[in-house]
N, C-alpha and C. Protein backbone atom coordinates (compact mmCIF):
# COMPACT_ATOMS: atom_id res chain seq x y z
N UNK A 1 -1.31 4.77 85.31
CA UNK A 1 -1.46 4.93 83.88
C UNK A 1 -0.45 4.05 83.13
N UNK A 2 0.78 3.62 83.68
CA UNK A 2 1.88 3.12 82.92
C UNK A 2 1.51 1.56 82.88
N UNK A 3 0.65 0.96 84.21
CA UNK A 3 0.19 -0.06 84.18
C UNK A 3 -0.87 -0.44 82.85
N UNK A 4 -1.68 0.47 82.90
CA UNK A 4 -2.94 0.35 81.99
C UNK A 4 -2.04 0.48 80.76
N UNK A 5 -0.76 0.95 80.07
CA UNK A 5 -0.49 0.91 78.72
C UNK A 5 0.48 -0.34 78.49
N UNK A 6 0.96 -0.30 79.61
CA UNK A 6 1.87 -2.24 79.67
C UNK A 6 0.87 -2.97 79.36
N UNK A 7 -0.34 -3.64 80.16
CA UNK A 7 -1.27 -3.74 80.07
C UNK A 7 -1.96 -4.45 78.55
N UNK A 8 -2.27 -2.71 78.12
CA UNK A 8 -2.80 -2.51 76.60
C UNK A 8 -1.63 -3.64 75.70
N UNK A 9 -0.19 -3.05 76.66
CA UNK A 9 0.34 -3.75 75.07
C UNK A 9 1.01 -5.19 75.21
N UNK A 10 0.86 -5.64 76.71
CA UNK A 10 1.08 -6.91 76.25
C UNK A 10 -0.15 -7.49 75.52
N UNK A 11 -1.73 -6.94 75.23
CA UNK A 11 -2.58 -7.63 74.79
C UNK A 11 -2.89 -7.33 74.02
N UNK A 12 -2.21 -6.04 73.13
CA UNK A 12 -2.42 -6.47 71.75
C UNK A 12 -1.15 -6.71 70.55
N UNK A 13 -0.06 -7.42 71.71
CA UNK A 13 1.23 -7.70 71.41
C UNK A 13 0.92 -9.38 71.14
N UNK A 14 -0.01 -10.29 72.18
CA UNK A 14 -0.36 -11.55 71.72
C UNK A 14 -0.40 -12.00 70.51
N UNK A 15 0.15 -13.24 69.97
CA UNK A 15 -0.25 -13.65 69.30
C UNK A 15 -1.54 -13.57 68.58
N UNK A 16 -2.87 -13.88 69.03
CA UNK A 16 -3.89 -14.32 68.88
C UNK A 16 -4.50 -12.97 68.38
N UNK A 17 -4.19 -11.89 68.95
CA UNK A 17 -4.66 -10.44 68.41
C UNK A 17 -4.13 -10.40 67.34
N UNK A 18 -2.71 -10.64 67.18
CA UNK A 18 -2.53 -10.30 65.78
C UNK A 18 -3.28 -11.26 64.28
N UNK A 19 -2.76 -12.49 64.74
CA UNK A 19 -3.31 -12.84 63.89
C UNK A 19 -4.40 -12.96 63.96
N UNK A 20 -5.47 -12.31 64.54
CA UNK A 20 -7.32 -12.12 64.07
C UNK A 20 -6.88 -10.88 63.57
N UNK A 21 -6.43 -9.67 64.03
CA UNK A 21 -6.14 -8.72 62.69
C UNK A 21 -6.02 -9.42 61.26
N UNK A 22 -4.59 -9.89 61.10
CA UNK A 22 -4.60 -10.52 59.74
C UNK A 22 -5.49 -11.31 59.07
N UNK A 23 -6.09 -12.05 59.93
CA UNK A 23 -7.59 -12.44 59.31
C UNK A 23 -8.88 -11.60 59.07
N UNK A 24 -8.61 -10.80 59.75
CA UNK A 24 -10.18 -9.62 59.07
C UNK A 24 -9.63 -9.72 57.98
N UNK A 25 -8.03 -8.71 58.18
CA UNK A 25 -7.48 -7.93 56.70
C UNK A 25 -7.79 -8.68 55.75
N UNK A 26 -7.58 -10.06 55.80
CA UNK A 26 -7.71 -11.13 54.77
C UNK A 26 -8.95 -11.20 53.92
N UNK A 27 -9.74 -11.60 55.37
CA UNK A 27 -11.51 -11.58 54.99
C UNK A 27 -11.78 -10.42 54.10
N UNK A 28 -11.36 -9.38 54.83
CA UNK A 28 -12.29 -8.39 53.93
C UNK A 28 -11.71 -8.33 52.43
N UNK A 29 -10.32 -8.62 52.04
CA UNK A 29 -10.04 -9.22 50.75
C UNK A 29 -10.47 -9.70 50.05
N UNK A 30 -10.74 -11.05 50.87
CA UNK A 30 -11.36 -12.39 50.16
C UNK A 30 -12.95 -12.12 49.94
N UNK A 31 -13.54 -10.97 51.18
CA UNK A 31 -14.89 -10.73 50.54
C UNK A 31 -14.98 -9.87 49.43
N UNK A 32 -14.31 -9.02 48.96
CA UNK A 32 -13.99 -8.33 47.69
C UNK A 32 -14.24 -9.10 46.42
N UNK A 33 -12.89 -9.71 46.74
CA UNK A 33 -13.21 -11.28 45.82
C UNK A 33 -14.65 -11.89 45.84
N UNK A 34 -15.20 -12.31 46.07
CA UNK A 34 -16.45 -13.22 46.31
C UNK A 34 -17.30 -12.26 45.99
N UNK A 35 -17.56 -10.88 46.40
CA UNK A 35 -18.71 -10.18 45.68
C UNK A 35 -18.87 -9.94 44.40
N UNK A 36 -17.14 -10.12 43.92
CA UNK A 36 -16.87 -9.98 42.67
C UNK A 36 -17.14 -10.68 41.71
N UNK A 37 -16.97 -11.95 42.65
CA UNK A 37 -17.47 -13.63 41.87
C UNK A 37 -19.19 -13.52 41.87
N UNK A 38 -20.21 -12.66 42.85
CA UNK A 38 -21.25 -13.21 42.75
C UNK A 38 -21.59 -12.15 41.78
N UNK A 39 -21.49 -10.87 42.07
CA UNK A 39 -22.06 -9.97 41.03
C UNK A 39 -21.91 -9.97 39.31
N UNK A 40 -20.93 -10.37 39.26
CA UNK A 40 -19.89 -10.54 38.34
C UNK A 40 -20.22 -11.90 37.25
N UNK A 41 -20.05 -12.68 38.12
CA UNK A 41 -20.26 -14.27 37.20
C UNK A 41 -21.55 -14.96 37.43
N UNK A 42 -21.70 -15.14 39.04
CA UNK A 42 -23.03 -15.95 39.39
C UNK A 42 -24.32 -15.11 39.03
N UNK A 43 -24.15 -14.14 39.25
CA UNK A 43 -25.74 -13.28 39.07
C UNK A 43 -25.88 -13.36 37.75
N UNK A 44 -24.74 -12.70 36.65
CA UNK A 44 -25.54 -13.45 35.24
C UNK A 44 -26.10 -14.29 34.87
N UNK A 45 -24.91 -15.35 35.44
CA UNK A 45 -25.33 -17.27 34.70
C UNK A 45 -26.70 -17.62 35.24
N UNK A 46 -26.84 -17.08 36.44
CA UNK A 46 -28.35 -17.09 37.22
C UNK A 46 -29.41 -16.91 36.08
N UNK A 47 -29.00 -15.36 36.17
CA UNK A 47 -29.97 -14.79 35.24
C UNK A 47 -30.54 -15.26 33.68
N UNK A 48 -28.99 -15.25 33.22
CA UNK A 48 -28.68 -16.64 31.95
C UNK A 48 -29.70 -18.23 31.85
N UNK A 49 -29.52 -18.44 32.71
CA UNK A 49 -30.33 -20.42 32.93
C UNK A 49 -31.96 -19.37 33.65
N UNK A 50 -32.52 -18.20 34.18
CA UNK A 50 -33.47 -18.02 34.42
C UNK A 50 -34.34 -17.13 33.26
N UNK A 51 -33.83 -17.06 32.15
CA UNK A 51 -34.93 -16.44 31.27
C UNK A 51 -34.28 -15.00 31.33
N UNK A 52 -32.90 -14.70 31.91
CA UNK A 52 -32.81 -13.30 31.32
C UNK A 52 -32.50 -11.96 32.67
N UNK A 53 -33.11 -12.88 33.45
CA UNK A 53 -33.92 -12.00 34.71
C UNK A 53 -32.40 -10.95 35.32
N UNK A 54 -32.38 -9.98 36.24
CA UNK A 54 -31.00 -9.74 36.81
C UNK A 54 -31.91 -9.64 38.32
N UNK A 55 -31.29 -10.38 39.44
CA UNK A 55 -32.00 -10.19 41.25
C UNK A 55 -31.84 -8.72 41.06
N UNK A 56 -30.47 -7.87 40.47
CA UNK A 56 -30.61 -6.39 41.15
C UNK A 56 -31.77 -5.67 41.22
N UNK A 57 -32.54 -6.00 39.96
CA UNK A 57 -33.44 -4.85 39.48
C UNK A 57 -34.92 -5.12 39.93
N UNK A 58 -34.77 -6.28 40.53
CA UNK A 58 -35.91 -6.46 41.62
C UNK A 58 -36.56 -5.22 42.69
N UNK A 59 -37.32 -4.89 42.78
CA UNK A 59 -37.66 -4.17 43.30
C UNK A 59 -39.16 -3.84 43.52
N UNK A 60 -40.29 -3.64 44.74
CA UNK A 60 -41.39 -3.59 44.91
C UNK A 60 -41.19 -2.38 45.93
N UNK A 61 -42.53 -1.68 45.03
CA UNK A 61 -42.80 -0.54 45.89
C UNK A 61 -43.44 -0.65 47.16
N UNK A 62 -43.64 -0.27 48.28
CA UNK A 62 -44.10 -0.28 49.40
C UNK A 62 -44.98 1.03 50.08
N UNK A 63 -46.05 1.22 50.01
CA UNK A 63 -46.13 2.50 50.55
C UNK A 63 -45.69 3.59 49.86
N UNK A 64 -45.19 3.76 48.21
CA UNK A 64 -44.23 4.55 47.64
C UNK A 64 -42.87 4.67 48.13
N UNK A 65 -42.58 3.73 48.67
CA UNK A 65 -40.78 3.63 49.06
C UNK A 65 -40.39 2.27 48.36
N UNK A 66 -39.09 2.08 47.55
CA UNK A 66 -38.87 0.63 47.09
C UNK A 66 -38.16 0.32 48.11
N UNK A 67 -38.52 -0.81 47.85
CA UNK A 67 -37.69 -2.08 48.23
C UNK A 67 -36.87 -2.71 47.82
N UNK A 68 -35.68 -2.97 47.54
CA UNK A 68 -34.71 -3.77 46.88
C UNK A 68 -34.71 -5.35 47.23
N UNK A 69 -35.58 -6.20 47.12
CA UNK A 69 -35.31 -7.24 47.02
C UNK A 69 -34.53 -7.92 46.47
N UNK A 70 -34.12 -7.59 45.22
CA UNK A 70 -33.17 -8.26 44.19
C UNK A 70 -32.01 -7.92 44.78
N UNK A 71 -31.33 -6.60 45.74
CA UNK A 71 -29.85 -6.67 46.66
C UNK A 71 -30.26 -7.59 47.82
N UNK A 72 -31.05 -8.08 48.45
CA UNK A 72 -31.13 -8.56 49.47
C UNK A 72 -30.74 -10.41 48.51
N UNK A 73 -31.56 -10.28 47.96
CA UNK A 73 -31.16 -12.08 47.23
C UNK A 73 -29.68 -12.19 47.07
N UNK A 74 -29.34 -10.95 46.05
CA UNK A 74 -27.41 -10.56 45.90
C UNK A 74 -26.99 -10.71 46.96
N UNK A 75 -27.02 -10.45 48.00
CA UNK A 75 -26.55 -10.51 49.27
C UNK A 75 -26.75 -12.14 49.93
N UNK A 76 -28.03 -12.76 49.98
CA UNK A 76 -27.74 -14.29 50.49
C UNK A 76 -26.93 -14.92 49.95
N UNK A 77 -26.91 -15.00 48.25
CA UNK A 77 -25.93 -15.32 47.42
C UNK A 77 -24.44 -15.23 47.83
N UNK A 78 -24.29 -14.02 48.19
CA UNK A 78 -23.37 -14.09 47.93
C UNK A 78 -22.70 -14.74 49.62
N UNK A 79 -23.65 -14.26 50.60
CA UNK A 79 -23.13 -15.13 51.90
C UNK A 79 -23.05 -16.40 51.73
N UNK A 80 -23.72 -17.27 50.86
CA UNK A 80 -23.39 -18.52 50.73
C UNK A 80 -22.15 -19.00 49.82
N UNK A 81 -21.69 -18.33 49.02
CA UNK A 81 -20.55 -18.37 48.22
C UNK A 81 -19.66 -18.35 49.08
N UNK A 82 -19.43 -17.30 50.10
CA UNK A 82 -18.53 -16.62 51.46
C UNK A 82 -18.74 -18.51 52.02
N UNK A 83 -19.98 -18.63 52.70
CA UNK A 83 -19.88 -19.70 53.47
C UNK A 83 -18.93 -20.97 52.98
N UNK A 84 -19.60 -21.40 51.86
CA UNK A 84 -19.15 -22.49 51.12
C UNK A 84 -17.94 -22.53 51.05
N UNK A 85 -17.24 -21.23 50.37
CA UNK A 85 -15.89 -20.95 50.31
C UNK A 85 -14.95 -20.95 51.45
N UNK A 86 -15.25 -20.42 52.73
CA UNK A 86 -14.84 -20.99 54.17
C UNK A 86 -14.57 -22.11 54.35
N UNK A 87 -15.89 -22.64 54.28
CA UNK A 87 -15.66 -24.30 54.52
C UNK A 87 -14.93 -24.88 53.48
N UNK A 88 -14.89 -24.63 52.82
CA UNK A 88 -13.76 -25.46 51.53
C UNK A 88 -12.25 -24.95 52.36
N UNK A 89 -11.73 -24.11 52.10
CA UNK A 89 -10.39 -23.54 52.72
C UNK A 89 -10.37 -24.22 53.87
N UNK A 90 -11.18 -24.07 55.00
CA UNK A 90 -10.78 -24.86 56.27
C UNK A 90 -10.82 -26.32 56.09
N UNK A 91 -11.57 -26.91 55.35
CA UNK A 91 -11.44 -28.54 54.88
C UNK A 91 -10.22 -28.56 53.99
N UNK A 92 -9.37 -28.08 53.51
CA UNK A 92 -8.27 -28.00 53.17
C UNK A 92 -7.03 -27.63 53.85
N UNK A 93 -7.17 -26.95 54.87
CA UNK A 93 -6.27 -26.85 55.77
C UNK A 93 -6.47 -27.83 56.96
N UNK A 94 -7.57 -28.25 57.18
CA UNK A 94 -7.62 -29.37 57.82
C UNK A 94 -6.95 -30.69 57.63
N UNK A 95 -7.33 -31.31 56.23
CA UNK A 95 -6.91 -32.49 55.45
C UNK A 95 -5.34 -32.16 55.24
N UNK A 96 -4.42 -30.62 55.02
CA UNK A 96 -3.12 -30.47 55.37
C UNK A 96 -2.61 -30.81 56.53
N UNK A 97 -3.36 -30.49 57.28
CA UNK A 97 -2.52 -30.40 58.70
C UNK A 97 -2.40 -31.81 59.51
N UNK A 98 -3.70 -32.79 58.55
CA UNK A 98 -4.14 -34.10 59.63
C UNK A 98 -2.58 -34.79 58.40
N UNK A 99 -2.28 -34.54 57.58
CA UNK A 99 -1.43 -34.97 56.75
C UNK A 99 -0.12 -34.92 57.38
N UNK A 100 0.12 -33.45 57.46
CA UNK A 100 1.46 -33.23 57.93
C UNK A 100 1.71 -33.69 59.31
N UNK A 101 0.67 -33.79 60.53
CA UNK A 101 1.05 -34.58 61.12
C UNK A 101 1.30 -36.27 61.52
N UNK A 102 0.17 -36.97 60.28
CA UNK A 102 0.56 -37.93 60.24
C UNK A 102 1.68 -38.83 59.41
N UNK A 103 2.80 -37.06 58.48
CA UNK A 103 4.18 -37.48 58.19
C UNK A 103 4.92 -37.13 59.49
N UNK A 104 4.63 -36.66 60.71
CA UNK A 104 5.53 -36.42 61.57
C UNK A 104 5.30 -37.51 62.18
N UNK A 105 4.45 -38.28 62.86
CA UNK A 105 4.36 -39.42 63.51
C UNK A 105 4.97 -40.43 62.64
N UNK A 106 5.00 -40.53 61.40
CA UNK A 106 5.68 -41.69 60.42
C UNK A 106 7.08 -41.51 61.03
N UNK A 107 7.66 -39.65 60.65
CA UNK A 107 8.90 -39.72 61.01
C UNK A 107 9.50 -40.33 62.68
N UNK A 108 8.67 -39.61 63.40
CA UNK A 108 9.15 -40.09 64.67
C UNK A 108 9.04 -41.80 65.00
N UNK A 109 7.84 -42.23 64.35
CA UNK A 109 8.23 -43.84 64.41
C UNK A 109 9.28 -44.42 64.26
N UNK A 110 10.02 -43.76 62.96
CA UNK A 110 10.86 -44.47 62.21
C UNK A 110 12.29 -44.21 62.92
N UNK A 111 11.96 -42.92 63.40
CA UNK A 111 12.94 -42.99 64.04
C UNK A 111 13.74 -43.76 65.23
N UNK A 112 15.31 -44.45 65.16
CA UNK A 112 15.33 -45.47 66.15
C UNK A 112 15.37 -44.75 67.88
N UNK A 113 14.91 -45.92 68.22
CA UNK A 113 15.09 -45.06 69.48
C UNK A 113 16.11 -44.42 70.39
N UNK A 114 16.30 -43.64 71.19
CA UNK A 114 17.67 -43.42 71.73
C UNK A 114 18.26 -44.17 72.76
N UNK A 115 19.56 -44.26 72.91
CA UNK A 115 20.52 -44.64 73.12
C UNK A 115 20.06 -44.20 74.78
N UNK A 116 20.30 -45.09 75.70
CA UNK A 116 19.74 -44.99 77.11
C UNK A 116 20.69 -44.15 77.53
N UNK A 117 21.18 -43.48 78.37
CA UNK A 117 21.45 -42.69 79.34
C UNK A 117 21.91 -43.29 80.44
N UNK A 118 23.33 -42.70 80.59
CA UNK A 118 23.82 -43.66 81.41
C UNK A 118 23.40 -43.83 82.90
N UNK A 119 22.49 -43.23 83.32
CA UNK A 119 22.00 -42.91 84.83
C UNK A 119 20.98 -44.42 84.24
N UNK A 120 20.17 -43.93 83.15
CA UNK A 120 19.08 -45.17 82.85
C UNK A 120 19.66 -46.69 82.56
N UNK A 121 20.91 -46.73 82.62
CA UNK A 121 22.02 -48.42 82.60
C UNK A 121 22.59 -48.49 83.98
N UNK A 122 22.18 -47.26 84.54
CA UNK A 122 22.39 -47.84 86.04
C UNK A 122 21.19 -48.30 86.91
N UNK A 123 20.25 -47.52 86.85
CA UNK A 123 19.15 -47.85 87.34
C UNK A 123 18.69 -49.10 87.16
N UNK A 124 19.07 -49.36 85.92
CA UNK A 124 18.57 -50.89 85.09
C UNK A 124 19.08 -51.71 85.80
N UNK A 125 20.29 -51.68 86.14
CA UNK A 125 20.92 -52.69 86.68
C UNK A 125 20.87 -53.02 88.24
N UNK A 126 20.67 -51.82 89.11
CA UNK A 126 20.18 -51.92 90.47
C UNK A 126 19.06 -52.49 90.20
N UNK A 127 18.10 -52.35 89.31
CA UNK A 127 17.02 -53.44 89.01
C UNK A 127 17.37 -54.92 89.61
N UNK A 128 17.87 -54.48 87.99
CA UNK A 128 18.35 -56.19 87.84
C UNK A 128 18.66 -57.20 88.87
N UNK A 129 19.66 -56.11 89.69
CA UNK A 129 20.57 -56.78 91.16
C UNK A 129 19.23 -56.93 92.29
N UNK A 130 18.42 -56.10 92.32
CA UNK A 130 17.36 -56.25 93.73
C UNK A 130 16.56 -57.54 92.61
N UNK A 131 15.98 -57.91 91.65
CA UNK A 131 15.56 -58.74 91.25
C UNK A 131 16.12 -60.22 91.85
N UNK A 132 16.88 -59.94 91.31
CA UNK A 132 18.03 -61.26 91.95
C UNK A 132 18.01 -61.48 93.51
N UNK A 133 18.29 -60.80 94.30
CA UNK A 133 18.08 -60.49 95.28
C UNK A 133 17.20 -61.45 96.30
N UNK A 134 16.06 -60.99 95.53
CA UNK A 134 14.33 -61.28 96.17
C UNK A 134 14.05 -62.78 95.58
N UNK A 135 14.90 -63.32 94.06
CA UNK A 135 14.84 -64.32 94.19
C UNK A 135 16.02 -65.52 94.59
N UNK A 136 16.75 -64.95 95.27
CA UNK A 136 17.98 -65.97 95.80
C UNK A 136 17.52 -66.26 97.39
């Protein structure tokens, strides 16, 4: 049993667990946000540039049961807002990161090189000497 809870907690002590926790937590934030943006702003202006209309109130009866079509549209909507919005953030952290490492390669270029090691001014020079050597 003591195995199985070592176990448990080196794996959800990882890195990688945690931070996919912090990313749900996030997500489900950021989807808060975004439903807020579609219900909120996009579904009017929709409605606004369409003659008035609102997707919510969509609805067809079936058999005497409705249907909510107009939440199901709210809902693609708003997964594409989600989508779009993903891909924007990760194309931004992308274009950061290809940045910041191509100021670290500037830096390390620039940097001069180091100072050899004195094992590496000996070696050099047993070089040097068997060079000589092979041509005398």
């Amino acid at each position: 049993m003591k195995k199985i809870v070592s176990e448990f907690k080196e794996f959800a002590l990882k890195g990688n667990v945690v931070s996919m926790a912090v990313g749900v937590v996030v997500g489900s934030s950021f989807t808060a946000i975004v439903n807020s943006l579609v219900k909120d702003i996009i579904t009017p202006l929709v409605s606004i540039v369409g003659g008035g209309f609102d997707f919510a109130g969509w609805t067809v009866s079936v058999g005497g049961a409705p249907v909510a079509i107009g939440n199901f549209i709210n809902a693609i909507v708003s997964f594409l807002v989600v989508s779009v919005s993903m891909f924007l953030v990760v194309k931004a952290m992308n274009a950061a990161l290809a940045r910041f490492h191509l100021e670290e390669k500037k830096e390390a270029a620039a940097a001069p090189a180091p100072e050899p090691s004195n094992e590496e001014k000996l070696l050099a020079e047993i070089r040097d000497l068997l060079k000589e050597q092979k041509q005398a």
